[in-house]
Protein backbone atom coordinates (compact mmCIF):
# COMPACT_ATOMS: atom_id res chain seq x y z
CA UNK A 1 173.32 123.07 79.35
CA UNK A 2 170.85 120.41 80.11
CA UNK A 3 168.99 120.65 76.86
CA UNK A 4 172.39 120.38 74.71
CA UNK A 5 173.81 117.45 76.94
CA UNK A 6 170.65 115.76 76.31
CA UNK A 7 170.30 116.43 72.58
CA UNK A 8 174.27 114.95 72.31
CA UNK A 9 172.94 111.57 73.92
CA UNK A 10 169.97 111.35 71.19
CA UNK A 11 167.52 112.49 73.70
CA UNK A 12 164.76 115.32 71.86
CA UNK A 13 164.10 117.70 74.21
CA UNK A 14 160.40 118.81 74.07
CA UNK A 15 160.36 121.10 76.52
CA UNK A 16 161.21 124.87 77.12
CA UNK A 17 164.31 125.59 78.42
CA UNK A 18 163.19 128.58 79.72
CA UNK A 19 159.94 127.31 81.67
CA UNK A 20 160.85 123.58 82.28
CA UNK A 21 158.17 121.82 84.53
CA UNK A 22 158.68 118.71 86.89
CA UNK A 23 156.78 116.44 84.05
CA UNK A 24 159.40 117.78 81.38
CA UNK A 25 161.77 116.04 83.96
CA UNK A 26 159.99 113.16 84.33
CA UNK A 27 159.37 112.56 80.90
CA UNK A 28 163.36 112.70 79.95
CA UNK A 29 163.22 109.88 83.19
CA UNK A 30 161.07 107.81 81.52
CA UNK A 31 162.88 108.17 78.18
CA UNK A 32 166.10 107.13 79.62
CA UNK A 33 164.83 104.18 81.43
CA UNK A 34 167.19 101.01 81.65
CA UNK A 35 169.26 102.86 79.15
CA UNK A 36 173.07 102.64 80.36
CA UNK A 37 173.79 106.54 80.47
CA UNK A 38 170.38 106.31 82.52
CA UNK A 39 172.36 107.14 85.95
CA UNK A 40 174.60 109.83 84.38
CA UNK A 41 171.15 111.60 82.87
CA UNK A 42 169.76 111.81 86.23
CA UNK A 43 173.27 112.81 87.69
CA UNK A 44 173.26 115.80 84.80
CA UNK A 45 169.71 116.66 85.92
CA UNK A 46 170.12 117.39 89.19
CA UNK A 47 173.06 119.27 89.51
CA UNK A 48 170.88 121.29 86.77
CA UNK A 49 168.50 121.91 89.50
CA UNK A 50 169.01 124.76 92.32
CA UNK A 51 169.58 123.96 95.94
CA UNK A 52 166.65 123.34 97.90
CA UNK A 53 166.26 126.12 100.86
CA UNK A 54 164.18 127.56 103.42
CA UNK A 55 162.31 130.41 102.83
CA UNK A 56 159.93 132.71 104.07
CA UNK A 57 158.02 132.56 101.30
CA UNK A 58 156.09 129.72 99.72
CA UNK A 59 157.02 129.06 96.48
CA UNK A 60 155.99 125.04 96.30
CA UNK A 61 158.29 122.37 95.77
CA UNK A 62 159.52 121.76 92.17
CA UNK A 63 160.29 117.89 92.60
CA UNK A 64 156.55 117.26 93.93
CA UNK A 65 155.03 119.79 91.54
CA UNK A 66 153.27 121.01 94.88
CA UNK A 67 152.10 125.09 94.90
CA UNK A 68 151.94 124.46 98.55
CA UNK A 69 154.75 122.82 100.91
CA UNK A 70 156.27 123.29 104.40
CA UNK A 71 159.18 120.87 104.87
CA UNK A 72 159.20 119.00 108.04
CA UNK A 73 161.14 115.80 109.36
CA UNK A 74 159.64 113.45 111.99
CA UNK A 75 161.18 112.93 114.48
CA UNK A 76 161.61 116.58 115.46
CA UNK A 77 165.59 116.84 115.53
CA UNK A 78 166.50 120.06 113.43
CA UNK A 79 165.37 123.98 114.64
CA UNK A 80 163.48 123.68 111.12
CA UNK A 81 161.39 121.29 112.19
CA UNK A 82 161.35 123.06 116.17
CA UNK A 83 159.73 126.29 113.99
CA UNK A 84 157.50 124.35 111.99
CA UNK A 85 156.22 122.71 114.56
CA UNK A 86 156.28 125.65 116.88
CA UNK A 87 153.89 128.06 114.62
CA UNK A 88 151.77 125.03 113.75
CA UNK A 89 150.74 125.06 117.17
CA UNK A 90 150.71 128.53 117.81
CA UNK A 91 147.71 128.42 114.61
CA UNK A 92 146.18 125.67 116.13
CA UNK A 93 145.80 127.41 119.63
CA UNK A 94 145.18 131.20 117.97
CA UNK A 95 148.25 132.22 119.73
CA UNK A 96 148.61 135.52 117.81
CA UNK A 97 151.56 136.86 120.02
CA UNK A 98 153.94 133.75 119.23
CA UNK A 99 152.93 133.98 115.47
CA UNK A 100 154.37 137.62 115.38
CA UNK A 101 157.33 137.00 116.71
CA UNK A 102 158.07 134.11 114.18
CA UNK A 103 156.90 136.11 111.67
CA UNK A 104 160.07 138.63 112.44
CA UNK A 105 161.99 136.00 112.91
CA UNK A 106 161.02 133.68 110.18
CA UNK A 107 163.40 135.31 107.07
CA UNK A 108 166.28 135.01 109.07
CA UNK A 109 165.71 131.86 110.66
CA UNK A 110 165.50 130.54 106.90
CA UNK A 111 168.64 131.80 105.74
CA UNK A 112 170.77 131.02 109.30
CA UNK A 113 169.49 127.28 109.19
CA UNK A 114 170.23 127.20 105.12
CA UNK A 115 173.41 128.00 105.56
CA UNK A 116 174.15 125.73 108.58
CA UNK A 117 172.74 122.82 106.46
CA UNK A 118 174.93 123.69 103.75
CA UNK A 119 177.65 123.50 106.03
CA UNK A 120 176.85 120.92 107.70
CA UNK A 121 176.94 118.53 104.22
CA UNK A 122 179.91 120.27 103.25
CA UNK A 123 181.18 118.88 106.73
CA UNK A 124 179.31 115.28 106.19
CA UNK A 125 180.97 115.48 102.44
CA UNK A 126 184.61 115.85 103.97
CA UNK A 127 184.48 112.76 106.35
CA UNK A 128 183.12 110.37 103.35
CA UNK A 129 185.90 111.58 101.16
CA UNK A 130 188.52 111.23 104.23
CA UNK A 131 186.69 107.45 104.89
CA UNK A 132 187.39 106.43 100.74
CA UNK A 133 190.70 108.05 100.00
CA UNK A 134 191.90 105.62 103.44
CA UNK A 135 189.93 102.78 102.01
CA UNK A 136 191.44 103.00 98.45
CA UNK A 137 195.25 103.58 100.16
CA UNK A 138 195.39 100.05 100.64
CA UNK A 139 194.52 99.27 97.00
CA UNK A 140 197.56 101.33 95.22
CA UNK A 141 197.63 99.32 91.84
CA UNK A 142 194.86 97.99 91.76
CA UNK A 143 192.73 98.07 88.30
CA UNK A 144 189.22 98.72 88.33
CA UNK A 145 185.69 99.64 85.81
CA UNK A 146 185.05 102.77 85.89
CA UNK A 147 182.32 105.21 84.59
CA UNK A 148 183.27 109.01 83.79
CA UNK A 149 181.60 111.07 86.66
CA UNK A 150 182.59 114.11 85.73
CA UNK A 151 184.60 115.95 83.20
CA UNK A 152 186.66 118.75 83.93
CA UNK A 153 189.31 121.23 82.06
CA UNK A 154 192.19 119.72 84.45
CA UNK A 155 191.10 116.18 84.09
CA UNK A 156 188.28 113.42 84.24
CA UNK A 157 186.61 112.04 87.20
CA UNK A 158 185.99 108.17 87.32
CA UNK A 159 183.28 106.43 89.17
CA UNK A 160 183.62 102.58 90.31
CA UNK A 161 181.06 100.65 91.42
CA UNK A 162 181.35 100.78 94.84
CA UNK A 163 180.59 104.98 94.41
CA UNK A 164 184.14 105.54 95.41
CA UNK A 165 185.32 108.50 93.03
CA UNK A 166 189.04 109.52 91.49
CA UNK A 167 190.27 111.71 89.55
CA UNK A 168 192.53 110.80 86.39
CA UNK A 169 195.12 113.83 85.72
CA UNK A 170 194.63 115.61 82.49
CA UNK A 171 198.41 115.28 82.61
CA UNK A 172 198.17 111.27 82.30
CA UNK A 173 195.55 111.62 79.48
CA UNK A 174 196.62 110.23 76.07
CA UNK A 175 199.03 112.84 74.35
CA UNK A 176 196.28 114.86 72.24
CA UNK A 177 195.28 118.38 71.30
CA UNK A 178 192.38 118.37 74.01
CA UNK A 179 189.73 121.01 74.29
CA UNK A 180 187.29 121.17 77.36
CA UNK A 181 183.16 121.78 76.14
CA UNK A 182 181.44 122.47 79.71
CA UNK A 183 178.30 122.66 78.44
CA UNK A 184 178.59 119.01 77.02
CA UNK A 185 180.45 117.58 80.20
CA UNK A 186 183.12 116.85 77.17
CA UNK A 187 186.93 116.87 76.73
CA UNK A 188 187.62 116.49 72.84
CA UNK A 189 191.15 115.63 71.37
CA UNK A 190 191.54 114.92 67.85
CA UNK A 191 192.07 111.04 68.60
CA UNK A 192 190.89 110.95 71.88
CA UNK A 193 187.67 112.10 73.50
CA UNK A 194 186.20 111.58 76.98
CA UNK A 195 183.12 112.35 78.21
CA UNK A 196 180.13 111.62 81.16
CA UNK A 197 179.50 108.34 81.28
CA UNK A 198 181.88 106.47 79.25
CA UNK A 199 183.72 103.28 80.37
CA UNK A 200 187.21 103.12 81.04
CA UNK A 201 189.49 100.78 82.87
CA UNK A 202 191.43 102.48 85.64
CA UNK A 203 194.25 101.92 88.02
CA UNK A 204 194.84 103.08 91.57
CA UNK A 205 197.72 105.21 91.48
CA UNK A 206 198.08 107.11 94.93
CA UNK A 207 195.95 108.42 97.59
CA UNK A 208 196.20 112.32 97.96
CA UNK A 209 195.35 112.81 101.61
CA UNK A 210 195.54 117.22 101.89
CA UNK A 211 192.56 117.07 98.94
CA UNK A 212 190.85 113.99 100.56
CA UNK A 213 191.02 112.84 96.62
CA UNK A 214 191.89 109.20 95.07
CA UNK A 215 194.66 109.59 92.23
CA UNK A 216 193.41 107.07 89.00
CA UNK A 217 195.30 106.78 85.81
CA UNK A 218 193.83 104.91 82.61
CA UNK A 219 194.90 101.28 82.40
């Protein structure tokens, strides 16, 4: 999906899509740079990226191109960082009884305290969209620039500047014959097209508060 989204922007993709490296990545960086789709490339590339989690195994650290990493925050706030820090000093001071019990503990320690992170921005997430959508409910009309976010088969999602997001119905969309390309973040009509990144103009139409989501229309 990458590879094709990048090839529709002009972008030739020199690298294989089956064993893509972090200087493949940083290449299409440079290649981009100071374009204005710039943002919406680096958007596209990491959502093409898996979720970062903790596991008992070390596998590296794509990003850093590292064979070797152990994540750790200073100062010591999460249980992550509490285990970390914990069988650190058990090496330090040979304590081989404390290393194996964190060894038996150390698979499901990773998976309990991915999923509680998960949560936990799922949770952080909610209150920013609860925070915009009352923000924006005292701006009902007004019209704004916007950049398409995201594209979607039920409508388009619109960006402003200030990184508050709305969504424009596909039911307000120019009348067209529209069909929805996922793999190009594209919806095509036969006059009208929208897709990631463009520029639109968009009004403030209403402020859905059960789906925490701003309601835009094209202006």
């Amino acid at each position: 999906m990458l590879a094709l989204f990048l090839k529709d922007l002009g972008i030739r993709c020199r690298f294989d899509t089956e064993n893509i490296s972090p200087t493949d990545y940083q290449n299409v960086l440079k290649e981009v740079q100071n374009k204005p789709f710039a943002g919406v490339v680096n958007k596209v590339m990491l959502r093409s990226m898996q979720k970062a989690r903790y596991y008992d195994v070390n596998v590296g650290h794509f990003g850093l191109a590292s064979s070797a990493y152990c994540h750790f925050t200073s100062p010591i706030r999460r249980y992550p960082d509490l285990f970390v820090h914990r069988s650190v000093k058990a090496v330090l001071h040979g304590d081989v009884k404390a290393l194996r019990k964190y060894a038996t503990l150390i698979k499901f320690a990773g998976t309990e305290c991915s999923e509680r992170e998960r949560n936990a921005d799922e949770a952080e997430r909610s209150v920013d969209d609860l925070y915009k959508v009352v923000y924006m409910s005292d701006r009902i009309g007004e019209v704004y620039d916007a950049t398409i976010s995201g594209v979607t088969n039920f409508g388009i999602f619109c960006e402003l500047e200030n990184s508050i997001e709305g969504l424009v119905d596909f039911d307000t969309l120019p009348d067209d014959y529209y069909e929805f390309y996922a793999e190009k973040f594209l919806l095509k009509g036969k006059q009208h097209s929208f897709k990631l990144g463009d520029k639109l103009k968009i009004r403030v139409d209403s402020c859905d508060f059960g789906r925490m989501r701003v309601i835009f229309s094209l202006y």
